[in-house]
PDB file of N, CA and C in Angstrom:
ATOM      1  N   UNK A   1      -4.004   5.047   7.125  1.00  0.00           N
ATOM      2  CA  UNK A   1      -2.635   5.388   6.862  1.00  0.00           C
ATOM      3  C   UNK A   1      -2.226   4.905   5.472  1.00  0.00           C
ATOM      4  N   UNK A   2      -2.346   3.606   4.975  1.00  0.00           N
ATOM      5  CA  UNK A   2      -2.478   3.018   3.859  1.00  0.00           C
ATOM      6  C   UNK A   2      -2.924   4.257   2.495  1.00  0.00           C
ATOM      7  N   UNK A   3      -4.537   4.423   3.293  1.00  0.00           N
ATOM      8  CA  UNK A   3      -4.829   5.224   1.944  1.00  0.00           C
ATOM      9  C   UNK A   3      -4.116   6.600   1.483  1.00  0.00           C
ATOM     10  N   UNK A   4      -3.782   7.423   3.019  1.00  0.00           N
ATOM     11  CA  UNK A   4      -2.850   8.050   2.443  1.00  0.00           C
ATOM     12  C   UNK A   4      -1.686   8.328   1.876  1.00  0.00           C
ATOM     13  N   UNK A   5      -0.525   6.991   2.244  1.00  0.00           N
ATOM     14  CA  UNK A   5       0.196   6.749   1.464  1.00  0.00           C
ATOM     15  C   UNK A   5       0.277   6.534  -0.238  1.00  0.00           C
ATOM     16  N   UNK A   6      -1.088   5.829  -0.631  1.00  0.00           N
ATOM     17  CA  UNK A   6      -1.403   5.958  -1.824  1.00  0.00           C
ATOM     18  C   UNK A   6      -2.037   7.669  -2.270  1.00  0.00           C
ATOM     19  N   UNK A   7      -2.165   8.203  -1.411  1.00  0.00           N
ATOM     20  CA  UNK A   7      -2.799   9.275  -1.999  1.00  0.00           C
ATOM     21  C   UNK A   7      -1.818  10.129  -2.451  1.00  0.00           C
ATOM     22  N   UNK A   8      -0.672   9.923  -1.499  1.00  0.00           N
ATOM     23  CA  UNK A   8       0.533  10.753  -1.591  1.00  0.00           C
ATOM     24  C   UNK A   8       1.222  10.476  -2.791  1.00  0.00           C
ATOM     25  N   UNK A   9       1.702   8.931  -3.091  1.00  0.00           N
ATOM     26  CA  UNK A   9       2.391   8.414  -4.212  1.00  0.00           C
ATOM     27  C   UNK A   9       1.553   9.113  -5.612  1.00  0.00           C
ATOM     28  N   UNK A  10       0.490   8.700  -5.678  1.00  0.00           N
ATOM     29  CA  UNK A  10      -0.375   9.261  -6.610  1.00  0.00           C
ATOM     30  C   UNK A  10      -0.509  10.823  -7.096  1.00  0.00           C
ATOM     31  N   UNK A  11      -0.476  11.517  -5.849  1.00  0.00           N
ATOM     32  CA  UNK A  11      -0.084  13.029  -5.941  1.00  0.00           C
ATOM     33  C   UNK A  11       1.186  13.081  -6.479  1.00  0.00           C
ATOM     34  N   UNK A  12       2.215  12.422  -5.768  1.00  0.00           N
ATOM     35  CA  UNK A  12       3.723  12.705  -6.410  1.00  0.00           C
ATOM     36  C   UNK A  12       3.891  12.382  -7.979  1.00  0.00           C
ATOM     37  N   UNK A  13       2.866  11.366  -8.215  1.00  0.00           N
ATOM     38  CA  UNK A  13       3.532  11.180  -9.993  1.00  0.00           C
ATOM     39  C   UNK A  13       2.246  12.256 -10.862  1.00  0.00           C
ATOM     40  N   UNK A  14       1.186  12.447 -10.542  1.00  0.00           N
ATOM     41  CA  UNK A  14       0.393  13.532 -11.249  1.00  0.00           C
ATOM     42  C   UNK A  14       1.812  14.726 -11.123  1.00  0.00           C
ATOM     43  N   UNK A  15       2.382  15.229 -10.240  1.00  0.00           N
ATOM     44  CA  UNK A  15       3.083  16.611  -9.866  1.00  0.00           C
ATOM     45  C   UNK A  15       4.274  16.286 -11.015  1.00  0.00           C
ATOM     46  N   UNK A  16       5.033  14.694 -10.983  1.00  0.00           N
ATOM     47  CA  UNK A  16       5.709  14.619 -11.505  1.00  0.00           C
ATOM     48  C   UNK A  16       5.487  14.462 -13.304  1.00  0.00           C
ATOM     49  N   UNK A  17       4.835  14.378 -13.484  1.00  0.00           N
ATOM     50  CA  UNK A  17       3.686  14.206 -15.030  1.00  0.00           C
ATOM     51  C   UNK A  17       3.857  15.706 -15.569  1.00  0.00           C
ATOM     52  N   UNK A  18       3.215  16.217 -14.658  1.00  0.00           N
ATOM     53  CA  UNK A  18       3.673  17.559 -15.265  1.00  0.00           C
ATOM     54  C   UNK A  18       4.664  18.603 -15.294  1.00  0.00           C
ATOM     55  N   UNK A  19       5.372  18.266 -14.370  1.00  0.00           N
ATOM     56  CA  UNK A  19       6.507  18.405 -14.755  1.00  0.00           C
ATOM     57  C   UNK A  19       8.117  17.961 -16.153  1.00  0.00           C
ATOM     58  N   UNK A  20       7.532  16.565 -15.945  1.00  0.00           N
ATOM     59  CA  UNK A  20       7.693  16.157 -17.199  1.00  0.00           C
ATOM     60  C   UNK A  20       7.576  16.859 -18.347  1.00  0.00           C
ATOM     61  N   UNK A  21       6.181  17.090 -18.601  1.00  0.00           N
ATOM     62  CA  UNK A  21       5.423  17.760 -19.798  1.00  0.00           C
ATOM     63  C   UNK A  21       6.001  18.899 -19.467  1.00  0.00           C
ATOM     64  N   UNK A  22       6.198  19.515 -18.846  1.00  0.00           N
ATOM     65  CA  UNK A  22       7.076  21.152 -19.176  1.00  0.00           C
ATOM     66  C   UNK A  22       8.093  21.046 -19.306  1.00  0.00           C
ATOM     67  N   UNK A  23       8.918  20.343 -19.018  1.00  0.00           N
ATOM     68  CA  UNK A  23      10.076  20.087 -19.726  1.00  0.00           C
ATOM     69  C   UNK A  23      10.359  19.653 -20.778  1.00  0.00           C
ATOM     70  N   UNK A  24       9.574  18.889 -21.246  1.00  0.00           N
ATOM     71  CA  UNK A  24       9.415  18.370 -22.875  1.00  0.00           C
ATOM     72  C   UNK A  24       8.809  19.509 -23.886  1.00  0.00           C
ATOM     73  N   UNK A  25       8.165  19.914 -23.141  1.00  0.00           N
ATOM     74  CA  UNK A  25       7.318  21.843 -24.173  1.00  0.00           C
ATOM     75  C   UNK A  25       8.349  22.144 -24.674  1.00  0.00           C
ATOM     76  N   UNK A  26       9.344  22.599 -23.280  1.00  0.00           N
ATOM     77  CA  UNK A  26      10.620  23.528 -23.224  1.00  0.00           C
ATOM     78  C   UNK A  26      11.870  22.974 -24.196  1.00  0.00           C
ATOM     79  N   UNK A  27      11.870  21.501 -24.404  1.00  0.00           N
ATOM     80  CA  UNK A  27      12.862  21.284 -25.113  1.00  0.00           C
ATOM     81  C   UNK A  27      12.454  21.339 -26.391  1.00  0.00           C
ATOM     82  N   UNK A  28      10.920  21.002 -26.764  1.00  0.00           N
ATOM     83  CA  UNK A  28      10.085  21.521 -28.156  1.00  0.00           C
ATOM     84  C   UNK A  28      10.323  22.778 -28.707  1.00  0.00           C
ATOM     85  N   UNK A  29      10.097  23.498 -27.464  1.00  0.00           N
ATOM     86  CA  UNK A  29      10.269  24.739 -28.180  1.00  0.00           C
ATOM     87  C   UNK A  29      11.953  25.385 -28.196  1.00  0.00           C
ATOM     88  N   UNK A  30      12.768  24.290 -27.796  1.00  0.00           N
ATOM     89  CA  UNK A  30      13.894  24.932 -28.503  1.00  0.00           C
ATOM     90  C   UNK A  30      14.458  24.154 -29.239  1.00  0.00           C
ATOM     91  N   UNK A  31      13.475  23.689 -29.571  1.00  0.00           N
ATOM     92  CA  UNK A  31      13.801  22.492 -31.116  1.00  0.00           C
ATOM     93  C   UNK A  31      15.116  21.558 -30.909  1.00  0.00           C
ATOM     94  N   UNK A  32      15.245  21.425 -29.428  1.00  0.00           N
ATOM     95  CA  UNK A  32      15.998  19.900 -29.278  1.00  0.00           C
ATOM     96  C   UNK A  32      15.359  18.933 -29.455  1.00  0.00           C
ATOM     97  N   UNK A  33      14.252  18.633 -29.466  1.00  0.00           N
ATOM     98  CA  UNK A  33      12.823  17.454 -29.767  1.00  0.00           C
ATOM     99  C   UNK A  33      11.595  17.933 -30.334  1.00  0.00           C
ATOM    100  N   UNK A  34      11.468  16.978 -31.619  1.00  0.00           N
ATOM    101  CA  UNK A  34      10.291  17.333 -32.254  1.00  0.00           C
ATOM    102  C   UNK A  34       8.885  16.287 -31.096  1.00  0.00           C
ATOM    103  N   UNK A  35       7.688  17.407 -31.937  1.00  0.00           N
ATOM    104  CA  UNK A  35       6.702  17.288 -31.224  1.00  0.00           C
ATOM    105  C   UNK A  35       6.100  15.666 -31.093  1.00  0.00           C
ATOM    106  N   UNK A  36       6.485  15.036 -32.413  1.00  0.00           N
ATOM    107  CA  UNK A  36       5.693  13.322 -32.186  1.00  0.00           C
ATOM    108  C   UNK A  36       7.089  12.395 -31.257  1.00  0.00           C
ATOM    109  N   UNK A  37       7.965  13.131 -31.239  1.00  0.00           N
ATOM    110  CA  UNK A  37       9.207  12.556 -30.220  1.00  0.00           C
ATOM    111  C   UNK A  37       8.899  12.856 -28.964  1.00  0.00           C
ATOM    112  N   UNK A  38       8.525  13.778 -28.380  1.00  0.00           N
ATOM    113  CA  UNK A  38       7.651  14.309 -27.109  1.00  0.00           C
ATOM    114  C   UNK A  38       6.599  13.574 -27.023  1.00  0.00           C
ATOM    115  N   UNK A  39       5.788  13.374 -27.514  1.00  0.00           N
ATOM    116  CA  UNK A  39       4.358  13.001 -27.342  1.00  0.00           C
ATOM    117  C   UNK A  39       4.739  11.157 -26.949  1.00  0.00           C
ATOM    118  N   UNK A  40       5.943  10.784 -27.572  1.00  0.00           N
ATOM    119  CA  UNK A  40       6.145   9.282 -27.405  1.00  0.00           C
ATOM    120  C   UNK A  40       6.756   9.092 -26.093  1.00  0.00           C
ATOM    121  N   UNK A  41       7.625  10.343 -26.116  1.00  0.00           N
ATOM    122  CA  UNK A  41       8.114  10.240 -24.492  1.00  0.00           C
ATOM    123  C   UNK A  41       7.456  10.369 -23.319  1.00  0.00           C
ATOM    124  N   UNK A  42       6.082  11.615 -23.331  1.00  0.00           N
ATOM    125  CA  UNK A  42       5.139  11.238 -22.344  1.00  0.00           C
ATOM    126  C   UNK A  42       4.223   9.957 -21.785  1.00  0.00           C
ATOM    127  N   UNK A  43       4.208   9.694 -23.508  1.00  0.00           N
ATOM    128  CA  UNK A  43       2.991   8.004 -23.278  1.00  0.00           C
ATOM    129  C   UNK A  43       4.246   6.955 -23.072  1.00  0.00           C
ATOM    130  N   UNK A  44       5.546   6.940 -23.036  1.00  0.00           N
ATOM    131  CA  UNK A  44       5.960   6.244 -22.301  1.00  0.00           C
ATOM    132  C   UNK A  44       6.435   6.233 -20.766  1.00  0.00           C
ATOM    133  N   UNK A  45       6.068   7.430 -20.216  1.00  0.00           N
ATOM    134  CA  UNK A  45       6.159   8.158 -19.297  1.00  0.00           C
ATOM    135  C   UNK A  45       5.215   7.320 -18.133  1.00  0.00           C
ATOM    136  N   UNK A  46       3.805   7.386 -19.278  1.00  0.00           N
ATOM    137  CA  UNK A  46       2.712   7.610 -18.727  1.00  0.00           C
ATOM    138  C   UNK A  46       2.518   5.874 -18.534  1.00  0.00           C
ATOM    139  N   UNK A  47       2.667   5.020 -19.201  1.00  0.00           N
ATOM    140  CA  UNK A  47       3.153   3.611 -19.302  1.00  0.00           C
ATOM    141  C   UNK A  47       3.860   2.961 -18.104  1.00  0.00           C
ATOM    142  N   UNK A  48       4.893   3.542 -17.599  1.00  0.00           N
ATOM    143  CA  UNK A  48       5.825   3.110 -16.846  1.00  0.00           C
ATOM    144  C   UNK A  48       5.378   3.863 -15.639  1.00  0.00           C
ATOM    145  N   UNK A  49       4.445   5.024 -15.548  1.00  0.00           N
ATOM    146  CA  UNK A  49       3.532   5.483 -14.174  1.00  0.00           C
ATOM    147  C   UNK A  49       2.489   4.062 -14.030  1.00  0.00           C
ATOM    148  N   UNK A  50       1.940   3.801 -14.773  1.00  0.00           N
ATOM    149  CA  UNK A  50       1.026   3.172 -14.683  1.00  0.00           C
ATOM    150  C   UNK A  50       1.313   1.585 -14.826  1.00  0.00           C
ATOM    151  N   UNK A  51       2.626   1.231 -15.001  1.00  0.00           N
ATOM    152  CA  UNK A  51       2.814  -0.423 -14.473  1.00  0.00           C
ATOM    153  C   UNK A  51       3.611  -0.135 -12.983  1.00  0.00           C
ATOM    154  N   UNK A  52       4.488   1.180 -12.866  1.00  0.00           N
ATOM    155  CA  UNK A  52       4.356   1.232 -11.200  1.00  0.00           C
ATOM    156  C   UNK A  52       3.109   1.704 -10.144  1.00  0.00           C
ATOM    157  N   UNK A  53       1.898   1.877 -10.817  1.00  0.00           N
ATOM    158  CA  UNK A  53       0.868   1.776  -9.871  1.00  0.00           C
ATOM    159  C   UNK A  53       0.163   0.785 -10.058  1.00  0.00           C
ATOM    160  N   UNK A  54       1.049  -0.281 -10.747  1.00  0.00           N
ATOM    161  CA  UNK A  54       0.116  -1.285 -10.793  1.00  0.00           C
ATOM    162  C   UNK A  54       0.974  -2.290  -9.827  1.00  0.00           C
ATOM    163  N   UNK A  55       1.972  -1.992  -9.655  1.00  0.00           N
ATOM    164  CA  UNK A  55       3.289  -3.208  -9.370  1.00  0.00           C
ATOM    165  C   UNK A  55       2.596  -2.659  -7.728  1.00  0.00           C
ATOM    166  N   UNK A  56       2.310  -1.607  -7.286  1.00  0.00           N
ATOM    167  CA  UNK A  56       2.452  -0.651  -5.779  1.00  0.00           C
ATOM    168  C   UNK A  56       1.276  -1.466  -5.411  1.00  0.00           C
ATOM    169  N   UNK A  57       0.207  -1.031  -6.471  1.00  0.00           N
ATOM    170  CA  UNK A  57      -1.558  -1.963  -5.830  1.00  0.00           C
ATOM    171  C   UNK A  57      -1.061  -3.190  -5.724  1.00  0.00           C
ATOM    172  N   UNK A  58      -0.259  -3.865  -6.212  1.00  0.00           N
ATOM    173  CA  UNK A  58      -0.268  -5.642  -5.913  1.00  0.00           C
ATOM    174  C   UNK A  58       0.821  -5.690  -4.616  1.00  0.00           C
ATOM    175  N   UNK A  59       1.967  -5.220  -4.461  1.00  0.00           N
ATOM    176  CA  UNK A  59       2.873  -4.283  -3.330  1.00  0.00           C
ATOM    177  C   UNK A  59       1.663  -4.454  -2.024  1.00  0.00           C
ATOM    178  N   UNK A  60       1.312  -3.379  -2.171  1.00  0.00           N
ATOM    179  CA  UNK A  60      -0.010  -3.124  -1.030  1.00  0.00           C
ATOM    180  C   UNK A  60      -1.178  -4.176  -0.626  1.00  0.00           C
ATOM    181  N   UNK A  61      -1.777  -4.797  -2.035  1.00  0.00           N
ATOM    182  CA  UNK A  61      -2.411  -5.740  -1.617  1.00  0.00           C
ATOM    183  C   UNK A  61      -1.859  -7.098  -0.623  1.00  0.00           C
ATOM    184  N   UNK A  62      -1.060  -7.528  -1.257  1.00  0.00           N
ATOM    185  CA  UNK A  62      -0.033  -8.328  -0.018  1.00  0.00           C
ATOM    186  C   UNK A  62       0.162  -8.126   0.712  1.00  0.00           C
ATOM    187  N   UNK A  63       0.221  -6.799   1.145  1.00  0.00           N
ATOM    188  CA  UNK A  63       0.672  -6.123   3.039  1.00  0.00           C
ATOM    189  C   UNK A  63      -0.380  -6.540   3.632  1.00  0.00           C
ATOM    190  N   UNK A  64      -1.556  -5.912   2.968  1.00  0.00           N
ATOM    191  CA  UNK A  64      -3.012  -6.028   3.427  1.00  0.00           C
ATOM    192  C   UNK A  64      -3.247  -7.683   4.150  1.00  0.00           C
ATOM    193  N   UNK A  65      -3.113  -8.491   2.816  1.00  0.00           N
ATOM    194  CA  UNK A  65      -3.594  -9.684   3.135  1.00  0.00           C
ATOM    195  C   UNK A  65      -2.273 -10.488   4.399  1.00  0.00           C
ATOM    196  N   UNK A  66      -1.397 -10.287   4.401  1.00  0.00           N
ATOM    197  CA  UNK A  66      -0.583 -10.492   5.752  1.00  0.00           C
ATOM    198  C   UNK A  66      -1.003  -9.706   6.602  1.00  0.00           C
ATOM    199  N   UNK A  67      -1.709  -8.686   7.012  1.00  0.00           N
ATOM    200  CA  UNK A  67      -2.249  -8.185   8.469  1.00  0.00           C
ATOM    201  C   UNK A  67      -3.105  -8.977   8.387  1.00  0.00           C
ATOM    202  N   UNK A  68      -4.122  -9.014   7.304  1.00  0.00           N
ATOM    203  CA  UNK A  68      -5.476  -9.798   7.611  1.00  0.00           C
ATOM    204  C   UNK A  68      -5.300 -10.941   8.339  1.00  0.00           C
ATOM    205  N   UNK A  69      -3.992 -12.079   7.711  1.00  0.00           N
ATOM    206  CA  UNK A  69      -3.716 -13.217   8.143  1.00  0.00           C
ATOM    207  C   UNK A  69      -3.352 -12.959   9.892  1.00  0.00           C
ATOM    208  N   UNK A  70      -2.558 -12.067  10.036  1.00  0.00           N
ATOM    209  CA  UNK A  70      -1.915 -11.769  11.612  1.00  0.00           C
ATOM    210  C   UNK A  70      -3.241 -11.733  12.100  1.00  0.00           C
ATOM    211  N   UNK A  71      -4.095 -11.492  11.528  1.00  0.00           N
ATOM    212  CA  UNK A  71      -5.139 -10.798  12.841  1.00  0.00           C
ATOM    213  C   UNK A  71      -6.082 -11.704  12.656  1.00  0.00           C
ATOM    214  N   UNK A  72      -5.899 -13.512  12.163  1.00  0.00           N
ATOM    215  CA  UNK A  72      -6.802 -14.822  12.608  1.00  0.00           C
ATOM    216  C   UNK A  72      -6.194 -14.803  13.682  1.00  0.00           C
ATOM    217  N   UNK A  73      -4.511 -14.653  13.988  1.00  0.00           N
ATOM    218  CA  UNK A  73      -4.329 -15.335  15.267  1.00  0.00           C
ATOM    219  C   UNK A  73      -4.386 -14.511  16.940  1.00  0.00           C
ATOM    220  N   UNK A  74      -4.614 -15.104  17.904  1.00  0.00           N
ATOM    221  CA  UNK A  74      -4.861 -14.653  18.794  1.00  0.00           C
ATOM    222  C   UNK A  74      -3.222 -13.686  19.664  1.00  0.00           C
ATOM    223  N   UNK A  75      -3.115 -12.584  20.592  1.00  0.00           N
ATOM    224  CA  UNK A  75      -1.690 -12.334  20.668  1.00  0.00           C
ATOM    225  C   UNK A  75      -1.545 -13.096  21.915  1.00  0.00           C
ATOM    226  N   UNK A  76      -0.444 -13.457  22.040  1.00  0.00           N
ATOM    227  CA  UNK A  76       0.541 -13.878  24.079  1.00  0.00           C
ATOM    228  C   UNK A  76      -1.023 -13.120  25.050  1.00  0.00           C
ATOM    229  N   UNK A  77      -1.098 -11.781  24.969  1.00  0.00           N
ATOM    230  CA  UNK A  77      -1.588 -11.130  25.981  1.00  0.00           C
ATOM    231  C   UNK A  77      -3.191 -12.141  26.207  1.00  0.00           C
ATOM    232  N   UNK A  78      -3.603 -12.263  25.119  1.00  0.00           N
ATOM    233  CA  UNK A  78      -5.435 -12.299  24.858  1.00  0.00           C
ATOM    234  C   UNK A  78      -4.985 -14.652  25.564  1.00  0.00           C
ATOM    235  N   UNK A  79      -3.868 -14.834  24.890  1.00  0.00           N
ATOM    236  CA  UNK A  79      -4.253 -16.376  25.464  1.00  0.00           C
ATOM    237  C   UNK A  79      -3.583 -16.338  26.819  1.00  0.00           C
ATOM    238  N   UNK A  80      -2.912 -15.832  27.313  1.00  0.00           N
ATOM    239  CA  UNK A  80      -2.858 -15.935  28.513  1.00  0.00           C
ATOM    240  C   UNK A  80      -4.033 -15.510  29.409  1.00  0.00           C
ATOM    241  N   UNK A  81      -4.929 -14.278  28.638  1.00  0.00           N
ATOM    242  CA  UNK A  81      -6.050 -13.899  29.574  1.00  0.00           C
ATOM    243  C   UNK A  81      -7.097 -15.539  29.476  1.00  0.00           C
ATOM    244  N   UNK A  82      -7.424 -15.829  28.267  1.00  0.00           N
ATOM    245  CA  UNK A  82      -8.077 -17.163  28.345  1.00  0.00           C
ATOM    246  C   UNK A  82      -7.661 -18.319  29.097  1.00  0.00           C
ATOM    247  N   UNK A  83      -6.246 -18.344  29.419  1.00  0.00           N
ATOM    248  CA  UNK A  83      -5.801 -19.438  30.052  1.00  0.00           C
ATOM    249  C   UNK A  83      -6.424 -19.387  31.017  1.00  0.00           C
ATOM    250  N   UNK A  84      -6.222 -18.053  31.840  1.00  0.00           N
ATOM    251  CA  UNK A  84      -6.443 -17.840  33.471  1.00  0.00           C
ATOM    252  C   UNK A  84      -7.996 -18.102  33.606  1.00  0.00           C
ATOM    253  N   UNK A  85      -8.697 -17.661  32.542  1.00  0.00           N
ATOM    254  CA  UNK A  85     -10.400 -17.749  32.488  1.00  0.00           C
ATOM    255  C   UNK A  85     -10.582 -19.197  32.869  1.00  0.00           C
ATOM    256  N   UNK A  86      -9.667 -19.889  31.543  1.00  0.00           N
ATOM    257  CA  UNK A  86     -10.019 -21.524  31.966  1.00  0.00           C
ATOM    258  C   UNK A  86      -9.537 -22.100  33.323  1.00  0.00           C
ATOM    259  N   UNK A  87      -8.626 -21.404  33.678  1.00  0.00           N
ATOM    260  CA  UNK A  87      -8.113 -22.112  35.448  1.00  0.00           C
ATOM    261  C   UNK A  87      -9.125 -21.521  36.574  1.00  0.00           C
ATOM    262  N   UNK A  88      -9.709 -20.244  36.188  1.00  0.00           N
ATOM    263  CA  UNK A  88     -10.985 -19.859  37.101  1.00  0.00           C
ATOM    264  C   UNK A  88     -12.161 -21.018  37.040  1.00  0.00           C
ATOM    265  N   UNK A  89     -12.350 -21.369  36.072  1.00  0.00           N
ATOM    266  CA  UNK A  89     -13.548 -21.698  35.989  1.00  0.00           C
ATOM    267  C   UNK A  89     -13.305 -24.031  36.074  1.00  0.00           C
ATOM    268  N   UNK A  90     -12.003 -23.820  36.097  1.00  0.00           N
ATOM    269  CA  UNK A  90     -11.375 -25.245  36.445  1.00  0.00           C
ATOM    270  C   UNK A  90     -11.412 -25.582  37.980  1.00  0.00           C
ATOM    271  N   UNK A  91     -10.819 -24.120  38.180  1.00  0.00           N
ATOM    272  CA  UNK A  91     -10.833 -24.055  39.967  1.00  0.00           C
ATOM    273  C   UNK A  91     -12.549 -24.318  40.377  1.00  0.00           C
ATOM    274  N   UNK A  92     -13.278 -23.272  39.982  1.00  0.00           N
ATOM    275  CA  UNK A  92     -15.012 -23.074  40.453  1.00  0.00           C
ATOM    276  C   UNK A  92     -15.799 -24.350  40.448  1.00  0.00           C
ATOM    277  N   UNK A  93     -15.089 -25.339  39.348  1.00  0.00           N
ATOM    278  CA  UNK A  93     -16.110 -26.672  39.314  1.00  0.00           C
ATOM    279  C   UNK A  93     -15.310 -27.280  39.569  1.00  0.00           C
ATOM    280  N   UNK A  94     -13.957 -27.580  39.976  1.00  0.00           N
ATOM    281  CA  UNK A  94     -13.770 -28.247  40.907  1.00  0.00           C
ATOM    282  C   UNK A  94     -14.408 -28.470  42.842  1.00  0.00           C
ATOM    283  N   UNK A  95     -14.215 -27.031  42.809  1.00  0.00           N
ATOM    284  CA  UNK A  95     -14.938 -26.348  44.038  1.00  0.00           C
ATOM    285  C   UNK A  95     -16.468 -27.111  44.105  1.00  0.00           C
ATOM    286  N   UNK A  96     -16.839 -26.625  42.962  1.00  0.00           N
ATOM    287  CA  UNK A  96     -18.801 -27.425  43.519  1.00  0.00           C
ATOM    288  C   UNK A  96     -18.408 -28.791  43.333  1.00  0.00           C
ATOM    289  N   UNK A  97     -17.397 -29.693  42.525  1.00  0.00           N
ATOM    290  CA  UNK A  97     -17.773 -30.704  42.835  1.00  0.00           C
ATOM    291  C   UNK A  97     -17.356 -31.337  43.992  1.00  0.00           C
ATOM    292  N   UNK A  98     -17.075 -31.117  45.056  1.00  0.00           N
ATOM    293  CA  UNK A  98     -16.133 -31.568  46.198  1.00  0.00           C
ATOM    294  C   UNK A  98     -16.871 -30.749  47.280  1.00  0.00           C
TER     295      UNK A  98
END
């Protein structure tokens, strides 16, 4: 699920990239913005894509490593099943020893 969430985000800013860039053509070519003014606006575009996929991977990595952590500990359900194991087997050698 993870990976597709990244796959999705990642799809959305490629879609949005170029979109960008056609809109910047479009204002080129009606000479509201020259071409090295465009070209600065994409690579800052492209800058600020790429410190939010960097901010998202460190975002994500932290989620990650908090499940990892959840899942040293055991849940209610799994120690109560061990409890009862240990009172079976408390009961059984009590039993042989008596």
């Amino acid at each position: 699920m993870l990976e597709d969430f990244v796959s999705a985000f990642l799809g959305l800013i490629v879609l949005s990239k170029e979109k960008a860039e056609e809109f910047i053509d479009l204002l080129v070519e009606k000479g509201e913005m020259q071409r090295d003014e465009a070209q600065k606006l994409v690579n800052r575009m492209i800058d600020k894509g790429k410190e939010e996929k960097d901010r998202l991977a460190e975002q994500l990595q932290q989620v990650k490593s908090k499940l990892e952590d959840r899942e040293k500990y055991v849940s209610q359900d799994e120690l109560a099943r061990v409890e009862r194991k240990i009172d079976e087997l408390a009961a059984l050698l009590k039993e042989k020893l008596t």
